[in-house]
Protein backbone atom coordinates (compact mmCIF):
# COMPACT_ATOMS: atom_id res chain seq x y z
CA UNK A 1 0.00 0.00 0.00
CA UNK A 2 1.26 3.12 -1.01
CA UNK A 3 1.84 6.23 1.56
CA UNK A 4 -1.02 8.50 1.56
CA UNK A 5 -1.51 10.88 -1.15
CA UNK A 6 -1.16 14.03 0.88
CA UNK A 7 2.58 12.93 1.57
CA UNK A 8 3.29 11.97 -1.76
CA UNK A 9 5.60 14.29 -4.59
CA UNK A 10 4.97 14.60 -7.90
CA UNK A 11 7.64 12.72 -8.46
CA UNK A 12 6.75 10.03 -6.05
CA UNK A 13 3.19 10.00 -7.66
CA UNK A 14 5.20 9.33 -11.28
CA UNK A 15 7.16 6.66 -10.21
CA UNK A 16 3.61 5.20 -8.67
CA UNK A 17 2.37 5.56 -12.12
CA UNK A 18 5.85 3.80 -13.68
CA UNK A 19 4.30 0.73 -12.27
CA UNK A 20 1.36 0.51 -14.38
CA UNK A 21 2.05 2.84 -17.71
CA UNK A 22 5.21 2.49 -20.00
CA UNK A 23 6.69 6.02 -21.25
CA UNK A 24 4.19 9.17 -21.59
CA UNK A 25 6.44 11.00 -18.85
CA UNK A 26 4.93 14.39 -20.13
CA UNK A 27 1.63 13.34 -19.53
CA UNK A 28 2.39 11.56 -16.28
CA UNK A 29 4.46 14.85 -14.89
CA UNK A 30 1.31 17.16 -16.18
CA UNK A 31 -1.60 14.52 -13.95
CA UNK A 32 1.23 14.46 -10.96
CA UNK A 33 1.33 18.38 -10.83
CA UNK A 34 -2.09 18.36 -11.09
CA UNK A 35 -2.99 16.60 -8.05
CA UNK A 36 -0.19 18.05 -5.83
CA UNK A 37 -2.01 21.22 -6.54
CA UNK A 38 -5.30 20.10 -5.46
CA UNK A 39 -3.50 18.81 -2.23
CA UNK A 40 -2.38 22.39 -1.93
CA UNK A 41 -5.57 24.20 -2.72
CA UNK A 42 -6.49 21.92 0.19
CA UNK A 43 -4.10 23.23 2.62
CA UNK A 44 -5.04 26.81 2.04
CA UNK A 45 -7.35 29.26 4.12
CA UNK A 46 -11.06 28.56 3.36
CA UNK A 47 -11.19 32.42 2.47
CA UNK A 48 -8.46 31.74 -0.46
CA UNK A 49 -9.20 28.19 -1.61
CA UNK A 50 -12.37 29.12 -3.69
CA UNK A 51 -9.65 31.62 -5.81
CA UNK A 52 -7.76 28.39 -6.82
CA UNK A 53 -9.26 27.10 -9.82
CA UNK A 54 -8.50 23.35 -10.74
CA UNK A 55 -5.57 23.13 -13.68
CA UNK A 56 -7.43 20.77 -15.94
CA UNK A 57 -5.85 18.85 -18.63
CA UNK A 58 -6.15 18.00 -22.44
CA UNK A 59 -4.31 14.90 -23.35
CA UNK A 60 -3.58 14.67 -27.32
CA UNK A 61 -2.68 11.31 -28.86
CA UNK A 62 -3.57 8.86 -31.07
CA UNK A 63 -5.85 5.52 -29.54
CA UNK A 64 -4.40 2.66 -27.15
CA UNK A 65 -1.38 5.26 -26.11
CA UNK A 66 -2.30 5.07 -22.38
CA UNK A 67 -4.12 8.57 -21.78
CA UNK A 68 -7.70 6.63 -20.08
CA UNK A 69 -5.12 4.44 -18.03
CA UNK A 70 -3.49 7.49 -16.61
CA UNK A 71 -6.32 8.98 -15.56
CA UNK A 72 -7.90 5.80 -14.01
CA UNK A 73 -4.57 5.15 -12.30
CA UNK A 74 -4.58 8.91 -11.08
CA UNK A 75 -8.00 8.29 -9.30
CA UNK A 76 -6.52 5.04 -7.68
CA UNK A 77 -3.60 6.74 -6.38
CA UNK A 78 -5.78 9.28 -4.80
CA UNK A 79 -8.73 7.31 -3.58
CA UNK A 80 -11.14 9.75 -5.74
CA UNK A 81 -14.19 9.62 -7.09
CA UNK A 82 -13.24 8.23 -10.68
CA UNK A 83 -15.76 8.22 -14.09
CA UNK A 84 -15.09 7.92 -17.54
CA UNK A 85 -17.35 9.32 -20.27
CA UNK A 86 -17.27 9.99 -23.70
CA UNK A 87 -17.81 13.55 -24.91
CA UNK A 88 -20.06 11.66 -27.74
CA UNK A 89 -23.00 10.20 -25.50
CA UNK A 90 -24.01 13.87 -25.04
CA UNK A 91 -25.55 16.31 -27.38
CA UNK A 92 -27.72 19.53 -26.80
CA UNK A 93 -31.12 19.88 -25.43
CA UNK A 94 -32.85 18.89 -29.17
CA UNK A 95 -30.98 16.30 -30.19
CA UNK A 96 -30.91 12.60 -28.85
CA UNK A 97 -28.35 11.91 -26.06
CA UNK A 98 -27.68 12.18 -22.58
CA UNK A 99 -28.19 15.76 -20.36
CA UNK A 100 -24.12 16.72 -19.70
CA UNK A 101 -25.37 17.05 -15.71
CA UNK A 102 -25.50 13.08 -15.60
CA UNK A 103 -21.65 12.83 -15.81
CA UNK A 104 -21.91 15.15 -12.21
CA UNK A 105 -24.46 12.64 -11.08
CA UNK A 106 -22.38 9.55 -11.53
CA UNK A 107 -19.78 11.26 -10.21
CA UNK A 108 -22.03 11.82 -7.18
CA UNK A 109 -22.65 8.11 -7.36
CA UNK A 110 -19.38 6.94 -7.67
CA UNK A 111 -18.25 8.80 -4.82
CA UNK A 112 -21.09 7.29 -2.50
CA UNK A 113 -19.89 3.75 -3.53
CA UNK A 114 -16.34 4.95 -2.54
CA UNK A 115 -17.20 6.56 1.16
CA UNK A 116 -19.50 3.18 1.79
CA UNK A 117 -16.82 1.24 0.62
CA UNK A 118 -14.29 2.65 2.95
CA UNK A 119 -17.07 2.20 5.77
CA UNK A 120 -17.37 -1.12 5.34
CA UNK A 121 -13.90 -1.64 5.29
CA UNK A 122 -12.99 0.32 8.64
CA UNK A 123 -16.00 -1.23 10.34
CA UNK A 124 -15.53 -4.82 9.24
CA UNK A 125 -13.52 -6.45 12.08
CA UNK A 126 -16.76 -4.88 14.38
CA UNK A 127 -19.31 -5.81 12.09
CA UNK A 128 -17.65 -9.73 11.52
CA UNK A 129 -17.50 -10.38 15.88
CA UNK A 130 -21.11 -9.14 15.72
CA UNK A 131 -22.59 -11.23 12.64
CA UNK A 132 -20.72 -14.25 14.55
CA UNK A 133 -22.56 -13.73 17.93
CA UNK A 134 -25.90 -13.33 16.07
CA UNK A 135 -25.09 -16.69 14.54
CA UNK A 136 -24.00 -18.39 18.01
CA UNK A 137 -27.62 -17.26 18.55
CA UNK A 138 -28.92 -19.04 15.77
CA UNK A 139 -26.92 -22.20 16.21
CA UNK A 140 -26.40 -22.87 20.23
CA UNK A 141 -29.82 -25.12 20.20
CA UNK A 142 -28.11 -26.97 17.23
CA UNK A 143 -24.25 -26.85 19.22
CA UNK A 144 -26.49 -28.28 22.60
CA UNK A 145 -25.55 -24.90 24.30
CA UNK A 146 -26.95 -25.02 27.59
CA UNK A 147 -29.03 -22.20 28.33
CA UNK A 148 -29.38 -19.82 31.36
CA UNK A 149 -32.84 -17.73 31.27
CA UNK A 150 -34.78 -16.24 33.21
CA UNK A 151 -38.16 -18.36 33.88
CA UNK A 152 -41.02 -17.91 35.73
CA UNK A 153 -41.90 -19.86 39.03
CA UNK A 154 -45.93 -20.32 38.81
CA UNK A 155 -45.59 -22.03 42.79
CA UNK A 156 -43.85 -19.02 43.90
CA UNK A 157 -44.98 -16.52 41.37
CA UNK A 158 -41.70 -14.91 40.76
CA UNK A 159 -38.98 -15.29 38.29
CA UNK A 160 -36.28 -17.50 39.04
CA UNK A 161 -32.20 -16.07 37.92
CA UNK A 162 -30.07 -18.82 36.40
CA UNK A 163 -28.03 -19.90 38.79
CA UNK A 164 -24.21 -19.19 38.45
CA UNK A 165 -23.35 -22.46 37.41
CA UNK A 166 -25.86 -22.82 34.95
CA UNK A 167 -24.84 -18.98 33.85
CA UNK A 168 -20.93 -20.17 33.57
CA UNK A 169 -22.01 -23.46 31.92
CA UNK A 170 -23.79 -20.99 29.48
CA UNK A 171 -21.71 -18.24 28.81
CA UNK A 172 -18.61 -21.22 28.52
CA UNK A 173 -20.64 -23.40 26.03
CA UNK A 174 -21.00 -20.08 23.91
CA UNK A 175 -17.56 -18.77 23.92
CA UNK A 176 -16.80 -22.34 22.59
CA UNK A 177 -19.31 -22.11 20.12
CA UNK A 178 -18.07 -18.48 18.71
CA UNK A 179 -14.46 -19.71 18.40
CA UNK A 180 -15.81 -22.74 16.64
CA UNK A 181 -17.57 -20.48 14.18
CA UNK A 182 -14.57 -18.11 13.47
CA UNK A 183 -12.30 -20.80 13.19
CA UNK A 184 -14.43 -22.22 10.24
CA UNK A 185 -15.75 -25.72 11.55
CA UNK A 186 -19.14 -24.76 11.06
CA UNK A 187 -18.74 -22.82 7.70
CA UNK A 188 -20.47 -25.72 5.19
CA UNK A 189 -23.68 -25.89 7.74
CA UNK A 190 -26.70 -24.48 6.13
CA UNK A 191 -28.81 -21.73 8.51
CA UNK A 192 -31.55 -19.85 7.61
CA UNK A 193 -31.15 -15.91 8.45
CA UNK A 194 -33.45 -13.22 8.47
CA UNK A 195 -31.97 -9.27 7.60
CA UNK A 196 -34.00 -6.41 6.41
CA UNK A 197 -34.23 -5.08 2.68
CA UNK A 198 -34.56 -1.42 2.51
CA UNK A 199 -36.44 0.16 -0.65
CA UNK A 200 -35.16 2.81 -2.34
CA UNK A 201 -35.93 6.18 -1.64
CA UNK A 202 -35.28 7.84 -5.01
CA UNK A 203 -38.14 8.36 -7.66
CA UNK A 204 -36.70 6.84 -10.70
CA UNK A 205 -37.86 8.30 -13.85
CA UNK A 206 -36.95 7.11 -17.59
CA UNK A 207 -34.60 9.57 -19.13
CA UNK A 208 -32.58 9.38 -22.88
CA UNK A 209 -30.80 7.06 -22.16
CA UNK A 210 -33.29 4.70 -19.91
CA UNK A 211 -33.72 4.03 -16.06
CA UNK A 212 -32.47 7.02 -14.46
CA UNK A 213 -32.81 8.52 -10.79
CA UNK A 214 -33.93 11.87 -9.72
CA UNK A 215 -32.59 13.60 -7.16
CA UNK A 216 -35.69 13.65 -4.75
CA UNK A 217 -35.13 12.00 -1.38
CA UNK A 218 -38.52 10.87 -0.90
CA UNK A 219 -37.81 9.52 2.85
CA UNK A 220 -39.00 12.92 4.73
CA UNK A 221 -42.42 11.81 2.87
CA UNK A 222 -44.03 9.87 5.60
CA UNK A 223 -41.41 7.17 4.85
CA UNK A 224 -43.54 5.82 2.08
CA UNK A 225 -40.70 3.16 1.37
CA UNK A 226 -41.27 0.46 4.06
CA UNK A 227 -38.04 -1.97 4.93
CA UNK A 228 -39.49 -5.44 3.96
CA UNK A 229 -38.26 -8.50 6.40
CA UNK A 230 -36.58 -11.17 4.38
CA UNK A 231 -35.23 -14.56 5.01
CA UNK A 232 -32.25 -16.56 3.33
CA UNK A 233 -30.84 -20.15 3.16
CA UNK A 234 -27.08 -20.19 2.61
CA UNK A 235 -24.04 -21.99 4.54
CA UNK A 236 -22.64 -20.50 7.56
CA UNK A 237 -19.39 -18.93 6.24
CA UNK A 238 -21.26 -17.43 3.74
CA UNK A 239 -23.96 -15.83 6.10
CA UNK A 240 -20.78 -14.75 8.74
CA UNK A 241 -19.42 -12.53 5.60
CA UNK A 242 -23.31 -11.55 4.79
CA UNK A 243 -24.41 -10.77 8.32
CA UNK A 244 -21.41 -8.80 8.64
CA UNK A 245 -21.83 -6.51 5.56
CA UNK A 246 -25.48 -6.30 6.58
CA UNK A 247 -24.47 -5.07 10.17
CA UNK A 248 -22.41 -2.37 8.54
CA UNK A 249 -24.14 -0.99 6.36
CA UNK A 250 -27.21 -0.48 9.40
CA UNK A 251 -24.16 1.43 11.01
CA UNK A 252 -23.96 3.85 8.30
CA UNK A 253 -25.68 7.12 8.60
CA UNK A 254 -27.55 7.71 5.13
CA UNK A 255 -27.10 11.41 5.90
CA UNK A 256 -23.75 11.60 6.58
CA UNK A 257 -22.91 9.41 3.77
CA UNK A 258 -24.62 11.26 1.64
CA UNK A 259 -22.97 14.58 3.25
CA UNK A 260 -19.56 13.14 2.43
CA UNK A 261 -20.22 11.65 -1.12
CA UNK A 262 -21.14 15.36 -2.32
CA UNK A 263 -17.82 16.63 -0.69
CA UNK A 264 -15.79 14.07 -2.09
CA UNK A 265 -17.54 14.66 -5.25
CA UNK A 266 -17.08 18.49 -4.95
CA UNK A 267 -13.26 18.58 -3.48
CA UNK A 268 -11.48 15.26 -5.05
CA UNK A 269 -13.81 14.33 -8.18
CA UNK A 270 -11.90 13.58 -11.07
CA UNK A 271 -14.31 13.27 -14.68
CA UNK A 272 -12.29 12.14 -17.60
CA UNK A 273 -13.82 12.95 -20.92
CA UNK A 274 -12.58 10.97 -23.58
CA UNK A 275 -13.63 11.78 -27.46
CA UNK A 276 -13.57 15.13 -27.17
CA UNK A 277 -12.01 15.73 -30.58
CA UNK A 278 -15.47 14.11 -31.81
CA UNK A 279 -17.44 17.23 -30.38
CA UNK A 280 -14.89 19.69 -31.97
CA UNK A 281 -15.70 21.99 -34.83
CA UNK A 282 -16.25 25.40 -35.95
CA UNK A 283 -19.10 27.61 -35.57
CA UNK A 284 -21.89 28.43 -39.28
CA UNK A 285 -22.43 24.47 -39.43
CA UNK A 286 -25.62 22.80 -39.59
CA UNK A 287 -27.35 19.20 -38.48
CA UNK A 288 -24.61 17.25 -36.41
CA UNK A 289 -22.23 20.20 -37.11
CA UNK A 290 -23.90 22.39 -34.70
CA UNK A 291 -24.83 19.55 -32.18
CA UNK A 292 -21.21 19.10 -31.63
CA UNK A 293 -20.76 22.65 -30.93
CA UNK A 294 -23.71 22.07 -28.50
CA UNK A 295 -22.07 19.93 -26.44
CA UNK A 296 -19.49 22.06 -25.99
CA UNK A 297 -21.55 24.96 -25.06
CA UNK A 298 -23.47 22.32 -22.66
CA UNK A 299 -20.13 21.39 -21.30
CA UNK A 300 -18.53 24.91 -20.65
CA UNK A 301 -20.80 25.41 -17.84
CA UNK A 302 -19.98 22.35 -15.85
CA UNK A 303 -16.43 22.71 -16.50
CA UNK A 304 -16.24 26.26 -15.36
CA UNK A 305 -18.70 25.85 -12.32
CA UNK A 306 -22.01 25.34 -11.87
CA UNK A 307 -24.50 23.14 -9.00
CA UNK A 308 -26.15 20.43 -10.09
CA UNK A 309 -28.88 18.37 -8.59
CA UNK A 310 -28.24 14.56 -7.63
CA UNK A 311 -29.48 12.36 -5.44
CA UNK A 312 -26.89 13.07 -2.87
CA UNK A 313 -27.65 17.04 -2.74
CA UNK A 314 -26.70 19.80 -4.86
CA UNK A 315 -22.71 18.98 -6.21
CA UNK A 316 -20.54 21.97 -7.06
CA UNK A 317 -18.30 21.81 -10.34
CA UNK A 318 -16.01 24.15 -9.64
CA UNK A 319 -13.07 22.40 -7.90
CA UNK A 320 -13.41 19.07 -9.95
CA UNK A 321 -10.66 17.89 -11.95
CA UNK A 322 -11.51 17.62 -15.50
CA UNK A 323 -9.27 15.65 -18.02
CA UNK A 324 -10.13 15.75 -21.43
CA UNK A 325 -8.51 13.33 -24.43
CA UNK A 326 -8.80 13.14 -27.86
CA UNK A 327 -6.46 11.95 -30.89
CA UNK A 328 -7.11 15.05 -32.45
CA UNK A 329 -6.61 13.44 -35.79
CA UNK A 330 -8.78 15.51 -37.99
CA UNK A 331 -9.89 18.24 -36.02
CA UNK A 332 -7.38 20.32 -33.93
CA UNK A 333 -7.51 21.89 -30.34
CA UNK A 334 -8.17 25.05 -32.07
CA UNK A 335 -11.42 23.91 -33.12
CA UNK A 336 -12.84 23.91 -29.61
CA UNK A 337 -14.71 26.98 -28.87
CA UNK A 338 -12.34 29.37 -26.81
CA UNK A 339 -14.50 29.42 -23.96
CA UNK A 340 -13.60 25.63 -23.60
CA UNK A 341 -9.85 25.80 -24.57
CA UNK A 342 -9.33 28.63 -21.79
CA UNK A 343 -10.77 25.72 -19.20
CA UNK A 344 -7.94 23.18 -20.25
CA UNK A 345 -4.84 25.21 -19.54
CA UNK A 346 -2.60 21.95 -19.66
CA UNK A 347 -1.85 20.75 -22.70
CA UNK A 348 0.13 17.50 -23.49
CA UNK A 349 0.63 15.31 -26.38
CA UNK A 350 1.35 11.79 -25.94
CA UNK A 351 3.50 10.01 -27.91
CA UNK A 352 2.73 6.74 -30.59
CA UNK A 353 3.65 3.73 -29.55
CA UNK A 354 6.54 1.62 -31.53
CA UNK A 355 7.63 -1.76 -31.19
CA UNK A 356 10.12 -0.88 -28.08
CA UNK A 357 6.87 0.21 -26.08
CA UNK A 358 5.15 -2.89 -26.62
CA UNK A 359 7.99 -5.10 -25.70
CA UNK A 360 8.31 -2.98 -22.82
CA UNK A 361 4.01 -3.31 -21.93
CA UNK A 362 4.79 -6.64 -22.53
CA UNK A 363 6.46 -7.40 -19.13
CA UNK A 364 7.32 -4.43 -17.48
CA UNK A 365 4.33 -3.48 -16.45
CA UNK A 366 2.78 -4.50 -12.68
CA UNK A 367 -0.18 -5.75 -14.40
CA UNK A 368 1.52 -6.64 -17.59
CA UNK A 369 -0.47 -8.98 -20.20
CA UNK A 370 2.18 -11.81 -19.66
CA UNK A 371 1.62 -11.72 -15.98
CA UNK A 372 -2.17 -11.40 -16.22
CA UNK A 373 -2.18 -14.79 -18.84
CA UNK A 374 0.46 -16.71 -16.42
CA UNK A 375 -1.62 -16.06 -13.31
CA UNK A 376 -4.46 -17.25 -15.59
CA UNK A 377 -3.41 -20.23 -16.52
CA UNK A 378 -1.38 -21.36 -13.38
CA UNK A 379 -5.44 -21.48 -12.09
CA UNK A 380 -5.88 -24.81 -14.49
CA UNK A 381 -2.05 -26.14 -13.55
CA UNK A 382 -0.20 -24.52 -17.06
CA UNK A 383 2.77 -23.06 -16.20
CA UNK A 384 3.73 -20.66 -19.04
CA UNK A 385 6.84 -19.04 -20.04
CA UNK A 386 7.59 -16.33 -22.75
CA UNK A 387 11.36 -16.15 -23.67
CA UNK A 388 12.67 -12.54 -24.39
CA UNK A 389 13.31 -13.19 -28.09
CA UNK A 390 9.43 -14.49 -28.17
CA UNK A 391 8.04 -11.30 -26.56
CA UNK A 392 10.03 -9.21 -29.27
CA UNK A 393 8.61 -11.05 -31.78
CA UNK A 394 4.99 -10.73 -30.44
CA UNK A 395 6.46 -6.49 -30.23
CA UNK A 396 7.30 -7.14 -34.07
CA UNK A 397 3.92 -8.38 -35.22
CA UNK A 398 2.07 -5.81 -33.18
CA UNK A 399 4.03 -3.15 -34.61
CA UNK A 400 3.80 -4.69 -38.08
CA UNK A 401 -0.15 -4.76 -37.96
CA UNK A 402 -1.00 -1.20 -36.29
CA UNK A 403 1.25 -0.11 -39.56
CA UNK A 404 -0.68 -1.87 -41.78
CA UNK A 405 -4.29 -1.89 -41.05
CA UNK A 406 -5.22 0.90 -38.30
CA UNK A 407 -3.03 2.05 -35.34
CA UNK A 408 -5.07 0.89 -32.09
CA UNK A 409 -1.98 1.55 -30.06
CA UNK A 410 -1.35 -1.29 -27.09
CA UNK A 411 -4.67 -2.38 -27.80
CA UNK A 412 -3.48 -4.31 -30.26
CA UNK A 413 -1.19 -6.50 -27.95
CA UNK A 414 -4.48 -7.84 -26.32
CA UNK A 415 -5.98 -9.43 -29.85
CA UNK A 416 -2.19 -11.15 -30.19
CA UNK A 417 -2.24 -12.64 -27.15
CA UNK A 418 -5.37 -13.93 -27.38
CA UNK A 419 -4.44 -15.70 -30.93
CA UNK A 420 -1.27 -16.95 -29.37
CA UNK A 421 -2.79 -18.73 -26.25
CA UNK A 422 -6.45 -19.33 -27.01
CA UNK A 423 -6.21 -22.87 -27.88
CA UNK A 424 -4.55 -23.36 -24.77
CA UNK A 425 -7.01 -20.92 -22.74
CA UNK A 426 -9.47 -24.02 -23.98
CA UNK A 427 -7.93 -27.14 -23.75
CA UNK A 428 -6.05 -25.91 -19.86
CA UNK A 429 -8.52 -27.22 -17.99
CA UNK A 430 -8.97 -30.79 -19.71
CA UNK A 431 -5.17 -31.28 -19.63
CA UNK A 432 -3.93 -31.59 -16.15
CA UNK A 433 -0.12 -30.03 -15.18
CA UNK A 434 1.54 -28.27 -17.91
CA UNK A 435 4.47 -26.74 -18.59
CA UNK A 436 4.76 -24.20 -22.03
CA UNK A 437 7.35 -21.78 -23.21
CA UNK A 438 6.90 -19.22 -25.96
CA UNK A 439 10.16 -18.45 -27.99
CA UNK A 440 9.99 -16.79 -31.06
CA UNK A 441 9.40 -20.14 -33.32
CA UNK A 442 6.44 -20.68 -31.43
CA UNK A 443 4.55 -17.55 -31.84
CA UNK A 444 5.90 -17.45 -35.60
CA UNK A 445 3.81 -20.95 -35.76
CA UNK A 446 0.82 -19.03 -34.27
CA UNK A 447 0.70 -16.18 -35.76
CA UNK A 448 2.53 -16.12 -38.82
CA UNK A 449 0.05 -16.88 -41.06
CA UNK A 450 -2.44 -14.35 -39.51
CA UNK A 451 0.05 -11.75 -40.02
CA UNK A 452 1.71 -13.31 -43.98
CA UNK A 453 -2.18 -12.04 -44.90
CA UNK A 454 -3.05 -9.09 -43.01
CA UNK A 455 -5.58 -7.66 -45.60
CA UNK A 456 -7.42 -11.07 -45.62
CA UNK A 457 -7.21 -11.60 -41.86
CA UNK A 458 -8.05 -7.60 -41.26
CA UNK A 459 -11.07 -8.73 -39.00
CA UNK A 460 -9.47 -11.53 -37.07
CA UNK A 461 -6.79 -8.68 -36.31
């Protein structure tokens, strides 16, 4: 686990992101800088953090290059709010497509799944000692606990105390009991539980683009939305882990999660918006011409700070980070409107990837395909092993076929591996231990005749 992010360097945050992404140091330097200054707006004055304005960021460069990755690792490294959209699902009020607001909302969204997440996590050692005394409940009849209860005496007409040695007997029988549960000896059991299912208390409403939620808390109604009681049949290590969760999440205050979703939203949101090159274009068009120049109207707003209405509560847009990305092929930054360029002050162009960088993605990388295939595998008993002169020739056909049909960038290292292994991705399981190594004759074998035709194999490719 890295060290938090408020103690980490731009530097340090680069190296972080050396883990993951090969190359694209300009771009990594620009998204490091970026979120050392939002530390520092942080540490600011309340009186002179609203002058800050966020330094948002337009990454140029061609598809598969690693500009979505970098932001997604970004969000990681900070524990943000994260979402991803493209600039093309929205258009202006008129034309069909999504309202720009909804990115805010599932920002919103996405920040309430973080805050819960992080509550369940801090609370789960509590919440996992209570599930398993709710369960020593449930099972001492079954363990032949002894019980000590109060009961009533109809000679003497009084209640009668267990006596302490039927209370020790008790309270002994049920300490056993729990340890027997956490230790796991009663995990395959089957027990019935009963928990409570809460009903939403959002209106949902169809929208554009379907089912979507409005931002009406319809609890302070009378509570129209009754919790229903509900019982389930599963094993007892499953309904330990499911108790547990359940116990947590009746810990949470709705109202403070909510309280801190919008100010996690507001402070530490980061919205990357990819395509945005698609929505570029100069003013005196007409039809889809002057829906893309919609959207960017739409968008200016948001980006520059506005409130918008989610479930949560009203979320400000003034302090979130916005990252835009396009490849900029056609149509150049220029051809955003002005009022948009002047919002993404950062520029940085990332570069094309050659046959170096995908030897390099290859097996540098923490998460590197090789490793993600091996780990695969290993789950059926294949052990597999690439040589280095068999991952430069998997570099060399990459590069080859991003020359010759379309340049997807790293993306096209994915469709290669695939070819090269799938026959063993379907026979692993049916052929017990197995040990496989990948020089370059071997991949030649497998792909060589995929690549000797690239124009007839353009869709296998």
């Amino acid at each position: 686990m890295h060290a938090p992010l408020e103690e980490l360097t731009p530097r340090q945050i680069v190296e972080l992101l050396d883990k993951y992404i090969v190359g694209q140091n300009a771009a990594k330097k620009a998204v490091a800088v970026a979120l050392r200054n939002r530390y520092r707006r942080q540490q600011l004055p309340l009186n002179q953090r609203d002058d800050i304005m966020p330094k948002n960021i337009l990454m140029m460069g061609p598809t598969g290059v690693g500009k979505t990755e970098i932001a997604r690792r970004l969000a990681q490294l900070a524990r943000a709010p994260f979402i991803k959209v493209e600039a093309t699902k929205f258009t202006e009020v008129g034309y069909v497509g999504r309202d720009v607001d909804a990115m805010i909302r599932d920002l919103a969204a996405a920040a309430a799944r973080l805050v819960e997440m992080e509550h369940l996590e801090s609370n789960r050692l509590a919440a996992l000692d209570g599930a398993t005394y709710k369960l020593a409940d449930l099972l001492s009849e079954r363990a032949g606990v002894p019980e000590a209860n109060e009961s009533w005496s109809f000679e003497e007409e009084v209640y009668k105390s267990p006596t302490p040695e039927e209370q020790a007997a008790a309270d002994e029988g049920r300490a056993k009991l729990v340890e027997e549960i956490k230790s796991g000896k009663w995990d395959n059991d089957l027990i019935e539980v009963e928990y409570e299912e809460k009903s939403s208390p959002f209106l949902q409403v169809f929208g554009p683009q379907g089912m979507e939620e409005m931002g009406l808390d319809m609890s302070a109604l009378n509570n129209p939305f009754q919790s229903k009681t509900m019982h389930r049949r599963m094993k007892v290590g499953d309904a330990r882990e499911f108790l547990a969760e359940q116990e947590s999440k009746n810990s949470m205050d709705q109202a403070s999660l909510h309280q801190e979703a919008v100010h996690r939203a507001e402070q530490t949101g980061i919205i990357f918006i990819d395509e945005i090159d698609k929505v570029a274009g100069k003013s005196g068009g007409s039809g889809p011409d002057v829906s893309r120049e919609g959207v960017q109207r739409d968008l200016l707003p948001v980006i520059e700070g506005s409130t918008v209405q989610t479930k949560f509560g009203p979320v400000r847009t003034d302090h979130i980070l916005f990252i835009c990305a396009g490849a900029f092929h056609i149509s150049k930054p220029s051809d955003l409107i002005p009022e948009l360029q002047g919002r993404l002050p950062i520029r940085v162009e990332l570069d094309s990837l050659g046959e170096d960088d995908f030897r390099r993605i290859l097996s540098e990388p923490k998460n590197a395909l090789t490793k993600q295939y091996q780990q695969l595998l290993g789950v059926d008993g294949v052990d597999i092993t690439f040589t280095d002169s068999g991952l430069d020739e998997i570099a060399h056909f990459a590069a080859e076929v991003n020359a010759k049909i379309e340049n997807i960038g790293a993306r096209r290292l994915h469709t290669l591996m695939e070819k090269l292994l799938e026959d063993h991705l379907f026979a692993a399981p049916d052929c017990g231990p197995l040990k496989l190594t990948f020089g370059p004759a071997e991949v030649r074998e497998k792909l060589g005749e995929l690549i000797k035709d690239i124009e007839k194999n353009e869709r296998l490719l």
